[in-house]
N, C-alpha and C. Protein backbone atom coordinates (compact mmCIF):
# COMPACT_ATOMS: atom_id res chain seq x y z
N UNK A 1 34.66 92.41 104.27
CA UNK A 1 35.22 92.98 103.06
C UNK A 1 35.54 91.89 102.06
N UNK A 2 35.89 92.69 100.65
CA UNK A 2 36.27 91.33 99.84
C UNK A 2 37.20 90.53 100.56
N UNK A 3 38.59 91.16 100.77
CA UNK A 3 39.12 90.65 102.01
C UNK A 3 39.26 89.26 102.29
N UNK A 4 38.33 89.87 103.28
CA UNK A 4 37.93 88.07 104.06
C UNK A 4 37.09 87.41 103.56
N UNK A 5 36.43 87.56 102.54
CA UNK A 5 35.82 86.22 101.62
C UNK A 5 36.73 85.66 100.57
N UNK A 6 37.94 86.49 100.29
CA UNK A 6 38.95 85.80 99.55
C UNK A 6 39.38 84.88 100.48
N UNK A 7 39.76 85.10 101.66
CA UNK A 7 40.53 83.96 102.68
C UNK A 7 39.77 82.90 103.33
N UNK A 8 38.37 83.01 103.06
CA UNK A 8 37.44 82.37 103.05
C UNK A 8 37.33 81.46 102.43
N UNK A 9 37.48 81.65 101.47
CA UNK A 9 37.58 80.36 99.93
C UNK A 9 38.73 80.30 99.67
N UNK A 10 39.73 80.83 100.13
CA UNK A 10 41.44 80.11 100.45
C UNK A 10 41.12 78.97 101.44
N UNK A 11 40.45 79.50 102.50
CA UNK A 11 40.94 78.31 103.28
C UNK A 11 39.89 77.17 102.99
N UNK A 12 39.08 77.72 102.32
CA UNK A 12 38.25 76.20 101.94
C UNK A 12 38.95 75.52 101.24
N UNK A 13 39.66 76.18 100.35
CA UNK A 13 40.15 75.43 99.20
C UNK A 13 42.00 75.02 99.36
N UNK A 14 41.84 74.58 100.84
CA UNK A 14 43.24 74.27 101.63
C UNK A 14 44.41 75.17 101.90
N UNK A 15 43.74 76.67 101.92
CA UNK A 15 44.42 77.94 102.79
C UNK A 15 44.98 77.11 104.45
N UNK A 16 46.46 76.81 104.46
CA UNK A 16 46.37 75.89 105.98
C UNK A 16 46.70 77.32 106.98
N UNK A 17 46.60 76.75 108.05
CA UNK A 17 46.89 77.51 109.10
C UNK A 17 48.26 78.55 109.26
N UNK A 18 48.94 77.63 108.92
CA UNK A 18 50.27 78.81 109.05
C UNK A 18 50.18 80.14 107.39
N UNK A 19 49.67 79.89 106.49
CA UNK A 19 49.63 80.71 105.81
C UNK A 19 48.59 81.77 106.24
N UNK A 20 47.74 81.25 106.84
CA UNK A 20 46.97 82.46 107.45
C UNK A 20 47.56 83.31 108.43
N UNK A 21 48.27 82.43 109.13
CA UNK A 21 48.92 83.02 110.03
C UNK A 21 50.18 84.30 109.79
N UNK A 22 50.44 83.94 108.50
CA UNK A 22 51.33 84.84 108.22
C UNK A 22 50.72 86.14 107.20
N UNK A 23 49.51 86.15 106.66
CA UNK A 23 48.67 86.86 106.34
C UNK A 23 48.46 88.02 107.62
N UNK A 24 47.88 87.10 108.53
CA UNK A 24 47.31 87.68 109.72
C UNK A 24 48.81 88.87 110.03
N UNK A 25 50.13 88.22 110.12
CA UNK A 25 51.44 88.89 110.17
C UNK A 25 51.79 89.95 109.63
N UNK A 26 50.94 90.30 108.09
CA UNK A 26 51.16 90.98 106.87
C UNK A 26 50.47 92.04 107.24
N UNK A 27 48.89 91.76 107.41
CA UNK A 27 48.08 92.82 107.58
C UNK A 27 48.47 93.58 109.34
N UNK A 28 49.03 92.71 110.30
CA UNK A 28 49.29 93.44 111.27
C UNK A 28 50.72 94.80 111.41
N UNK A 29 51.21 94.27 109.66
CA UNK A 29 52.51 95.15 109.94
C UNK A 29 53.78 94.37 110.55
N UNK A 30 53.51 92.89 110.99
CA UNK A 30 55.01 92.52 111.32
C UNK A 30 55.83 92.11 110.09
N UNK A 31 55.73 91.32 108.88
CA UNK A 31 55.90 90.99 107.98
C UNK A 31 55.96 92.23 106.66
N UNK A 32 56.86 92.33 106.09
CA UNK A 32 56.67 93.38 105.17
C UNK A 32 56.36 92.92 104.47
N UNK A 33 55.88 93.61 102.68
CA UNK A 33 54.99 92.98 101.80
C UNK A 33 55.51 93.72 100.30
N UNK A 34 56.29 93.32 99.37
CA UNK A 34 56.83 93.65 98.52
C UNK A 34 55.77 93.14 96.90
N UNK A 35 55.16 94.21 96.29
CA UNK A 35 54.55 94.13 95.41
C UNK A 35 56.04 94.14 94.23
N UNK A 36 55.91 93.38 93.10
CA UNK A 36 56.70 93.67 92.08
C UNK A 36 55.71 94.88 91.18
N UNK A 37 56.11 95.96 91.12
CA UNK A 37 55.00 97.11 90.81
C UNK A 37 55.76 98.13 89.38
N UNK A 38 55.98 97.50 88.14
CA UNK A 38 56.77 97.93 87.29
C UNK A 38 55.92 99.44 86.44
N UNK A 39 54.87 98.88 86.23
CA UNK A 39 53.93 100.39 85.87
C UNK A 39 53.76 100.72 86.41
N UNK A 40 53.01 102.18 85.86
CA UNK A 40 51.99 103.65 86.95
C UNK A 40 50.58 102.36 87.79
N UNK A 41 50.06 101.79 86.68
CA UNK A 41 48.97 100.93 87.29
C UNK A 41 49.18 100.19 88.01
N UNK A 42 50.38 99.36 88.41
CA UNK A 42 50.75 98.38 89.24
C UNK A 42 50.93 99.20 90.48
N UNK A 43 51.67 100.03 90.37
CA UNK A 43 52.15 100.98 91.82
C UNK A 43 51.07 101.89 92.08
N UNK A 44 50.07 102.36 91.36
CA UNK A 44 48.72 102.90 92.25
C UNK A 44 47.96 101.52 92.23
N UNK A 45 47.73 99.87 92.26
CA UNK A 45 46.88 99.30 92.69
C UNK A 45 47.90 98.87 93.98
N UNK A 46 49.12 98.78 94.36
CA UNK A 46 49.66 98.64 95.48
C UNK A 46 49.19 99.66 96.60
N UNK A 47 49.10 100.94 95.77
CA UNK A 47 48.62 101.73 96.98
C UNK A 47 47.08 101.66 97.00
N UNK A 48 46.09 101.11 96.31
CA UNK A 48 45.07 100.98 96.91
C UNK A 48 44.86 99.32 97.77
N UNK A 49 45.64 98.59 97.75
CA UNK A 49 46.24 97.20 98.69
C UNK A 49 46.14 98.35 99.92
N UNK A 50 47.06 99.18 99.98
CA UNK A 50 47.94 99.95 100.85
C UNK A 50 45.96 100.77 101.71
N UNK A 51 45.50 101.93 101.02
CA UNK A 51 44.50 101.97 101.12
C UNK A 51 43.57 101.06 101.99
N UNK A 52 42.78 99.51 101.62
CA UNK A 52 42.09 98.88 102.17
C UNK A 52 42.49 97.97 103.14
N UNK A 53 43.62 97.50 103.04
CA UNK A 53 44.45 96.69 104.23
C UNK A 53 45.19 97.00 105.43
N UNK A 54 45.55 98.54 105.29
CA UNK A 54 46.55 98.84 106.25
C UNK A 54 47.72 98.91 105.90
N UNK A 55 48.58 97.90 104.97
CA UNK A 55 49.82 97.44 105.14
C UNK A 55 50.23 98.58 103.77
N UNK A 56 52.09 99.03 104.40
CA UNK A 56 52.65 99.95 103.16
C UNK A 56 53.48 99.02 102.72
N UNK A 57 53.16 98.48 101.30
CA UNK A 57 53.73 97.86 100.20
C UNK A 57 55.31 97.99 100.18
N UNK A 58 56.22 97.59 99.82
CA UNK A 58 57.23 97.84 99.32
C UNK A 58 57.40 97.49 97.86
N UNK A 59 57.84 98.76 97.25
CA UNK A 59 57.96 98.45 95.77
C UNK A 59 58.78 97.96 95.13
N UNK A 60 58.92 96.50 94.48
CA UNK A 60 59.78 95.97 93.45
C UNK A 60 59.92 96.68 92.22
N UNK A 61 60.57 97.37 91.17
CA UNK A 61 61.00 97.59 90.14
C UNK A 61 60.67 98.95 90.13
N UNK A 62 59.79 99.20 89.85
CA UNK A 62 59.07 101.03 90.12
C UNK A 62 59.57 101.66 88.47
N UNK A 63 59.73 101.22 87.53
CA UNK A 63 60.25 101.59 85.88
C UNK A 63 59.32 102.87 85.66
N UNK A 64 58.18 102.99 86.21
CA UNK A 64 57.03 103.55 85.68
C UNK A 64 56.51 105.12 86.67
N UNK A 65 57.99 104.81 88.01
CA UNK A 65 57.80 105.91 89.00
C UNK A 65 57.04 107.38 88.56
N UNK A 66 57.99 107.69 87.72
CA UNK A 66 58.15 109.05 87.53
C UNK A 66 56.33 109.55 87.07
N UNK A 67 56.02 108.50 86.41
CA UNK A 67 54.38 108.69 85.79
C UNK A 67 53.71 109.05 86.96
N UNK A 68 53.84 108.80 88.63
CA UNK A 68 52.78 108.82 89.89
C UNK A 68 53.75 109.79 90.61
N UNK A 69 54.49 109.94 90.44
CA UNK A 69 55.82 111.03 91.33
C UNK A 69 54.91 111.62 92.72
N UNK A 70 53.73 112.54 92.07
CA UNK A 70 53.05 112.74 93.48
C UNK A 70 52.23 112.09 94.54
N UNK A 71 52.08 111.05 93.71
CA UNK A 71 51.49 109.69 94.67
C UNK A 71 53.00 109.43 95.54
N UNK A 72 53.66 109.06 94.88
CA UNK A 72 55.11 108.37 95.21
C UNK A 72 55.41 109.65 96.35
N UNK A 73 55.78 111.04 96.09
CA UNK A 73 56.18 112.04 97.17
C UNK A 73 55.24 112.13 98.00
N UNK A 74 53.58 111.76 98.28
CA UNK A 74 52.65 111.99 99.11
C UNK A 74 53.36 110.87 100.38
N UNK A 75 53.03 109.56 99.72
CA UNK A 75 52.66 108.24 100.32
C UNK A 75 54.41 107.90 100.92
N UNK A 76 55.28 108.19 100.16
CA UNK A 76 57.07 108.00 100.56
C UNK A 76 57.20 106.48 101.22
N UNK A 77 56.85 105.34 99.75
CA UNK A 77 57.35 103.95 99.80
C UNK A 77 58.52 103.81 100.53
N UNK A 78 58.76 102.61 100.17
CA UNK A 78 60.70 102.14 100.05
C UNK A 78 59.99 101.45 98.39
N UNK A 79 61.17 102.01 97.59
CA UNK A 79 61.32 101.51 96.33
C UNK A 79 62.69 100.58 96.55
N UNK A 80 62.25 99.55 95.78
CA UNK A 80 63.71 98.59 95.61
C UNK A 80 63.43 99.24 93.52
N UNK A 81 64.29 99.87 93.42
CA UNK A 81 64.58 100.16 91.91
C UNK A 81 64.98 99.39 91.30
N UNK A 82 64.63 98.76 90.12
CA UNK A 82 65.60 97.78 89.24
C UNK A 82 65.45 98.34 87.65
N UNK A 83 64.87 99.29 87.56
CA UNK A 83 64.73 100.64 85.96
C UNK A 83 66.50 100.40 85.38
N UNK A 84 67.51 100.55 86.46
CA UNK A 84 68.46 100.81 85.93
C UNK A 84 69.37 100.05 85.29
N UNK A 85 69.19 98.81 85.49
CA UNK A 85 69.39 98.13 85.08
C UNK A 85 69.78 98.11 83.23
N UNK A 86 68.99 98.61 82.32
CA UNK A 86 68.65 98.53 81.56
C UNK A 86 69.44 100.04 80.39
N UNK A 87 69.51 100.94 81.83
CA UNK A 87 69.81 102.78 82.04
C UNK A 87 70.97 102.24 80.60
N UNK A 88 71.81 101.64 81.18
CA UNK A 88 73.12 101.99 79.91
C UNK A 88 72.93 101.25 78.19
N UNK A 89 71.83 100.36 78.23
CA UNK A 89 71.61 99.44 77.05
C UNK A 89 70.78 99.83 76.36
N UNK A 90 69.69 100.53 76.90
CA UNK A 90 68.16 100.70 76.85
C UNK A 90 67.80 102.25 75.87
N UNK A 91 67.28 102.42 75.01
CA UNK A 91 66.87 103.78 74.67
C UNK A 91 65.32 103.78 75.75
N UNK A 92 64.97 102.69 76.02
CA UNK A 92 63.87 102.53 76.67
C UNK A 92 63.62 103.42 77.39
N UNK A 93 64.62 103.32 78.44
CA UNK A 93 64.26 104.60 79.65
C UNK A 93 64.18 105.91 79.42
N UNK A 94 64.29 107.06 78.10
CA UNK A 94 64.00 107.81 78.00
C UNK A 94 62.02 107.87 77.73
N UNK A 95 61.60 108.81 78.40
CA UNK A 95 60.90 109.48 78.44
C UNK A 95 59.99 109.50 77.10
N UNK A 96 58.60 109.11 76.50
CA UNK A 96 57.87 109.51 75.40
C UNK A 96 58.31 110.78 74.33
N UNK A 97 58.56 111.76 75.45
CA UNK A 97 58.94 112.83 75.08
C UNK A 97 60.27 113.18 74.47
N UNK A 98 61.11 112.01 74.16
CA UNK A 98 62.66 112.29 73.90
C UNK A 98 63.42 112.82 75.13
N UNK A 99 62.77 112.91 76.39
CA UNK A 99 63.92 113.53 77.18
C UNK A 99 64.29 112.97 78.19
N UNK A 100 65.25 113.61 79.49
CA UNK A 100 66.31 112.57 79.93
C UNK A 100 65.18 112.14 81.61
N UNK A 101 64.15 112.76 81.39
CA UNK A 101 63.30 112.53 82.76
C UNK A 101 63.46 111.60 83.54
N UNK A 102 63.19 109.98 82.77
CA UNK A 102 63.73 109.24 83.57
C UNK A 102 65.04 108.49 83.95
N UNK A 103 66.35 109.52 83.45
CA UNK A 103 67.47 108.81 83.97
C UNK A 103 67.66 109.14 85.06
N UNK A 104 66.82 110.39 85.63
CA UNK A 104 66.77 110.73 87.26
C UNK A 104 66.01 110.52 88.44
N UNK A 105 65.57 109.50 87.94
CA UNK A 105 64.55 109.38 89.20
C UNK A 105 64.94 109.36 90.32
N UNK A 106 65.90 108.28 90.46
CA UNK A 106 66.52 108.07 91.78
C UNK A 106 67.10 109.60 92.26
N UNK A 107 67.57 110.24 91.70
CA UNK A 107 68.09 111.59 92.38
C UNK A 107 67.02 112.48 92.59
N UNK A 108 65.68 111.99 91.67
CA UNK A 108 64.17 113.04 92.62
C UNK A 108 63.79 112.35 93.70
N UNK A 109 63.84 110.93 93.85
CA UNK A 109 63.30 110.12 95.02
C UNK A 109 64.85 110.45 96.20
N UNK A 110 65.68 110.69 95.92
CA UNK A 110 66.89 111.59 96.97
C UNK A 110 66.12 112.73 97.26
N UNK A 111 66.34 113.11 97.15
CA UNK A 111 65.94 115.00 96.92
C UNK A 111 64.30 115.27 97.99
N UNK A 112 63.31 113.55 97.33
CA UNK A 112 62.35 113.87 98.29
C UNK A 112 62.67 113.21 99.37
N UNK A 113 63.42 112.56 100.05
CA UNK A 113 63.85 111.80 101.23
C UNK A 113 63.18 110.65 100.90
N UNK A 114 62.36 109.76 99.93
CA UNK A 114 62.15 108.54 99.50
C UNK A 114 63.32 107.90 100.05
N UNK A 115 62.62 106.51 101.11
CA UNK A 115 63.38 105.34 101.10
C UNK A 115 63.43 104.60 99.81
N UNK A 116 64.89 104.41 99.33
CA UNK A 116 65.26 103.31 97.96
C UNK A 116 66.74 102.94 97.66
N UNK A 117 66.55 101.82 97.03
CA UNK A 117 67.71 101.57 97.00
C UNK A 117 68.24 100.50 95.71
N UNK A 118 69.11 100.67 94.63
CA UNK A 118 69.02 99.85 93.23
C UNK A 118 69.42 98.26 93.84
N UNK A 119 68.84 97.60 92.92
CA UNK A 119 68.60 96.09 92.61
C UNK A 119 69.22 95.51 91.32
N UNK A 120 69.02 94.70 91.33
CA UNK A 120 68.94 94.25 90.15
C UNK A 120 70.73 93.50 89.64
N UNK A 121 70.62 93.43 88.27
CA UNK A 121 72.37 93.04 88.09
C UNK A 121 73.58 94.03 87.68
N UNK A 122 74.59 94.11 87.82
CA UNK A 122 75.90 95.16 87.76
C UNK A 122 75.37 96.17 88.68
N UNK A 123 75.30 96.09 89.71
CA UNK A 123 74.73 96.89 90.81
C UNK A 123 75.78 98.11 90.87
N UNK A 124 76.78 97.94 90.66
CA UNK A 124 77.96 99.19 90.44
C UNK A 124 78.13 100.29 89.76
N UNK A 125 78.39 99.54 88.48
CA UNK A 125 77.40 100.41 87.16
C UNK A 125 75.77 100.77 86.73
N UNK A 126 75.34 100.42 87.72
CA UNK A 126 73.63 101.42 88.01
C UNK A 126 74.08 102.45 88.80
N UNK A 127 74.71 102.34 89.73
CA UNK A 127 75.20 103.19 90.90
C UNK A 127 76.02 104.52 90.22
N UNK A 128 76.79 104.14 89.39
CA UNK A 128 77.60 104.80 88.56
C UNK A 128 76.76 105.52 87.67
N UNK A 129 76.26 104.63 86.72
CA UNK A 129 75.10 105.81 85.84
C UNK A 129 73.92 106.55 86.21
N UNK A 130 73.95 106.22 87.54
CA UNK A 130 72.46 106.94 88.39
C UNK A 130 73.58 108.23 88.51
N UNK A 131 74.94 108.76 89.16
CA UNK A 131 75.88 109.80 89.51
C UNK A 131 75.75 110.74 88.26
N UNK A 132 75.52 110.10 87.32
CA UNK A 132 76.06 110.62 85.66
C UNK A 132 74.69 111.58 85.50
N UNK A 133 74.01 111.27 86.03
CA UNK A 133 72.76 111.77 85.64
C UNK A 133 72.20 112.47 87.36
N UNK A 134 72.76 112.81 87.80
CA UNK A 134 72.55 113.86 89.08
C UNK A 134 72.80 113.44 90.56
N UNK A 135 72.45 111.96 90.52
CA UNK A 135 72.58 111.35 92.06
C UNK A 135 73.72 111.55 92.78
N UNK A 136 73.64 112.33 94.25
CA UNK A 136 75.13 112.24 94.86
C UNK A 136 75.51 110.90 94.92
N UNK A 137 77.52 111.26 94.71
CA UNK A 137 77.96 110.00 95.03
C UNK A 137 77.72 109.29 95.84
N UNK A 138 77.79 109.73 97.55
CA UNK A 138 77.30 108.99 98.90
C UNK A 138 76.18 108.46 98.58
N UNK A 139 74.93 108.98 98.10
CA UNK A 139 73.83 108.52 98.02
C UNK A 139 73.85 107.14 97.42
N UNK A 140 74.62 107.52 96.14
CA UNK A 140 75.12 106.36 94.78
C UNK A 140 75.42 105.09 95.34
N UNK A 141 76.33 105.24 96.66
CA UNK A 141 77.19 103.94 97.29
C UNK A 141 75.62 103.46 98.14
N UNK A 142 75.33 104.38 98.87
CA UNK A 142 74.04 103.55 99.79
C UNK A 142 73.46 102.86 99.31
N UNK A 143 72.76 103.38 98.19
CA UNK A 143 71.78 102.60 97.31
C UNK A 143 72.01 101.43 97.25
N UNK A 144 73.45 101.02 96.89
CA UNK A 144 73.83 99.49 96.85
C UNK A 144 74.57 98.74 98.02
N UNK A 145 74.07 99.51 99.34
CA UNK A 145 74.96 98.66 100.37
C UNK A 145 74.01 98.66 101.50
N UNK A 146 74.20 99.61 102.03
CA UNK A 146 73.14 100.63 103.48
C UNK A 146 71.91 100.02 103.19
N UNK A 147 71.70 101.23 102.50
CA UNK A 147 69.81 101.16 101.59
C UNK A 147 69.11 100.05 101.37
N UNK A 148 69.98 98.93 100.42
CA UNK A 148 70.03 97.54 100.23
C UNK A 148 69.27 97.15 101.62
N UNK A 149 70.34 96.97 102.05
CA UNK A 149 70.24 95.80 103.28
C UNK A 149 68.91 96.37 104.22
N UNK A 150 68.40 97.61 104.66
CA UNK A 150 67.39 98.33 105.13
C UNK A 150 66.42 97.64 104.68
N UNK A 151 66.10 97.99 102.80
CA UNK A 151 64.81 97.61 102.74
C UNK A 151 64.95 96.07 103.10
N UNK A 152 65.59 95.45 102.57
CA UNK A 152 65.87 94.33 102.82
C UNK A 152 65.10 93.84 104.21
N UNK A 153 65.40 94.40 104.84
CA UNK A 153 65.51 94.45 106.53
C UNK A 153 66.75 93.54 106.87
N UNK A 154 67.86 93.64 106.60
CA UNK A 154 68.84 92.77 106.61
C UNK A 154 69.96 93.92 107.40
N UNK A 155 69.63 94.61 107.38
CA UNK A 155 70.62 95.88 107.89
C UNK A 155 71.51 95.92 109.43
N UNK A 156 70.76 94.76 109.95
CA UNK A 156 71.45 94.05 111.23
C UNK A 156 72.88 93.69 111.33
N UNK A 157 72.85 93.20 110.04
CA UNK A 157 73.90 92.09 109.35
C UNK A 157 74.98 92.33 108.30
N UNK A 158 74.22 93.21 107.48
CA UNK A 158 74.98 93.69 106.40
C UNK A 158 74.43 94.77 105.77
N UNK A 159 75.31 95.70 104.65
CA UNK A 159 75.23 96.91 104.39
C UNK A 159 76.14 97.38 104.44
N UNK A 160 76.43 97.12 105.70
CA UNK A 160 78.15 98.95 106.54
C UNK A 160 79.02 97.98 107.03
N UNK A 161 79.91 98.76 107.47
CA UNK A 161 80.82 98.36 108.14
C UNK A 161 80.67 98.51 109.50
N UNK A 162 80.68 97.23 110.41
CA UNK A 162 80.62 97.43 111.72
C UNK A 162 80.93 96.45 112.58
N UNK A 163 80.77 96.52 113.77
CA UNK A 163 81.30 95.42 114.77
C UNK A 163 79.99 94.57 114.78
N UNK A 164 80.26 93.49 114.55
CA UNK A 164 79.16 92.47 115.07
C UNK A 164 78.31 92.28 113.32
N UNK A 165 78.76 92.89 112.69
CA UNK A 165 78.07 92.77 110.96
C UNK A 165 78.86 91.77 110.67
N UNK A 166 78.67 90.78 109.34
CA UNK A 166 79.39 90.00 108.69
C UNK A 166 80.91 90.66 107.80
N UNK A 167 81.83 90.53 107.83
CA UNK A 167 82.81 91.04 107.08
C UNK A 167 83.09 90.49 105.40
N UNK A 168 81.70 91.35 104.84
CA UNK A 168 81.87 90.66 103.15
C UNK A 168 82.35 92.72 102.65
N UNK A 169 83.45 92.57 102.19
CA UNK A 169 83.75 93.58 101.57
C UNK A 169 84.62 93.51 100.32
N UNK A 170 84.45 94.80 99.31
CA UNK A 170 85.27 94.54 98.21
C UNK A 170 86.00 95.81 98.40
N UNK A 171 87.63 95.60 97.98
CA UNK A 171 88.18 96.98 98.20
C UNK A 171 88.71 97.39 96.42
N UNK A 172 88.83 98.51 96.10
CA UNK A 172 89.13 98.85 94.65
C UNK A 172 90.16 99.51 94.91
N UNK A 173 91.11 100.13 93.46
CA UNK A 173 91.85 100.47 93.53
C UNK A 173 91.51 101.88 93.52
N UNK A 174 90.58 102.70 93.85
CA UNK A 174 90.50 104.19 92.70
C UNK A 174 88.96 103.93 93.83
N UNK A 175 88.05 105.34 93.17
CA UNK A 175 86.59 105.65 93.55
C UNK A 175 86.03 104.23 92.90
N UNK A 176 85.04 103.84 93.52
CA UNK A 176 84.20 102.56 93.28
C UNK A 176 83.45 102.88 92.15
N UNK A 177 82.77 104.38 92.21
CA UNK A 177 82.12 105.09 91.08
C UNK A 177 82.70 105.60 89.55
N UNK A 178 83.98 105.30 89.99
CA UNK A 178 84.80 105.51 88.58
C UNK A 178 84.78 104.29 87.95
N UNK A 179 84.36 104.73 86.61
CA UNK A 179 84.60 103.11 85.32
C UNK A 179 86.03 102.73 85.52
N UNK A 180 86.82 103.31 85.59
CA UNK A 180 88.44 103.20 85.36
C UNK A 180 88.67 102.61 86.37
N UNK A 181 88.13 102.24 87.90
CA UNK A 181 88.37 101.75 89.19
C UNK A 181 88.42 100.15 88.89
N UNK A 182 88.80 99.26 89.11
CA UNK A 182 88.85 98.03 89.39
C UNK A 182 88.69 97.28 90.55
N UNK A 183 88.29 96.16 91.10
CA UNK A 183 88.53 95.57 92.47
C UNK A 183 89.54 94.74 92.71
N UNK A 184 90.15 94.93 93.62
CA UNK A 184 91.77 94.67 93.73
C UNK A 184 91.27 92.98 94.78
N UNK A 185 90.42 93.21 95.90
CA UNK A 185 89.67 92.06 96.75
C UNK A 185 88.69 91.82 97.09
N UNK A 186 88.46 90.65 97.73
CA UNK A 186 86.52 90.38 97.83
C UNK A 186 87.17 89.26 98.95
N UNK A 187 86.25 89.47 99.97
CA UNK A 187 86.49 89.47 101.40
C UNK A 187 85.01 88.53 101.45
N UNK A 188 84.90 87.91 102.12
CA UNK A 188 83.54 86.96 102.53
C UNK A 188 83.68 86.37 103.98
N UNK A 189 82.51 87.06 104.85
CA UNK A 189 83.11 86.35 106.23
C UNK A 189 84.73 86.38 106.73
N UNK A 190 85.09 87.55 106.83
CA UNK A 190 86.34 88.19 106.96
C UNK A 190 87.41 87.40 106.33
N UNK A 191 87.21 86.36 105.78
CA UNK A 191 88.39 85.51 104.64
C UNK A 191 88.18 86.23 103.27
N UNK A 192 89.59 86.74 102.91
CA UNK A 192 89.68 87.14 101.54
C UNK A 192 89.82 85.69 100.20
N UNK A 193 88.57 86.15 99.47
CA UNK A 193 88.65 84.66 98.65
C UNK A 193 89.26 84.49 97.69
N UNK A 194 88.97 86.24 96.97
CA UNK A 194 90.08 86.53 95.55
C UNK A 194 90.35 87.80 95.36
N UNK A 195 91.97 87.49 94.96
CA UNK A 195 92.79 88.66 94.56
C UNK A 195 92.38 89.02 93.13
N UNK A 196 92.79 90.18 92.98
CA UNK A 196 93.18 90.64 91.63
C UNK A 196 94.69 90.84 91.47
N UNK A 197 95.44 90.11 90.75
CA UNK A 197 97.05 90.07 90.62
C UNK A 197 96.96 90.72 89.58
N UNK A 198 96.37 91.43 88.95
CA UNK A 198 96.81 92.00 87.68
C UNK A 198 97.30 91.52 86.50
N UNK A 199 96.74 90.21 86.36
CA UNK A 199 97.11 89.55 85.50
C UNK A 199 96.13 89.65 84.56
């Protein structure tokens, strides 16, 4: 296949051994494989990767979901979302059409049991404006903790709360999902590092 004449002329052209080796890792499924896939075109050429190789992609950014929705509900990625980012600044994320289509994605990728989970920066307030626009709250918190750490594959370690996980937690005063909530502590490796004195 093209394939293996690409890795062909990789390794002529000093493809070394351990990178093959971890190729070899990719296409067997031990190694996961995260496309940054921000358009409709980026996320259907991941799924034709997906198609000729074997391996199911994991999607970086996905801005452009809603355009493949039935590709996306057929095939049921893990999206790492980072659209929202943008959700509270952006007229961007509305829809061609003037309408609110894509402030919900994440609550259609709920709804279809899609693995996903938001990225990106103010991870709180994505979480928060994803609720505003249909997403259950529980769902809202996973996205940025659970979910996280899953696709991640980090979920061993961190995400939840548990015995034998690292103890990084923040506690608030109020719902985490409320603007009006504040964080009172931030916990790292079960040492609390900083208060909020209310000052």
């Amino acid at each position: 296949s093209s394939f293996h004449k690409t890795t062909q002329n990789l390794r002529a052209s000093g493809f070394d051994e351990n990178s093959q080796k971890i190729l070899q890792d990719v296409l067997a499924g031990k190694l996961p494989v995260f496309t940054v896939s921000r358009k409709d075109v980026d996320i259907q050429s991941g799924f034709q990767l997906q198609d000729e190789f074997g391996f199911k992609p994991i999607i970086v950014g996905g801005d452009e979901v809603y355009r493949v929705m039935d590709a996306i509900l057929e095939r049921k990625p893990t999206i790492i979302y980072t659209a929202m980012i943008n959700a509270a600044n952006s007229r961007e994320l509305r829809g061609t059409e003037g309408t609110e289509r894509r402030f919900n994605v994440v609550g259609q990728l709920a709804a279809a049991e899609i693995p996903f989970c938001l990225a990106g920066e103010k991870l709180l307030d994505q979480a928060r404006f994803a609720t505003r626009f249909g997403l259950d709250r529980s769902v809202a918190l996973e996205s940025i903790t659970s979910k996280s750490a899953k696709a991640l594959q980090q979920d061993k370690s961190v995400g939840s709360i548990a015995v034998g996980k690292d103890a990084d937690l923040l506690a608030f005063n109020g719902d985490p999902l409320e603007f009006t909530s504040s964080i009172q502590w931030t916990m790292v490796d079960g040492r609390i590092i900083e208060t909020n004195t209310g000052r």
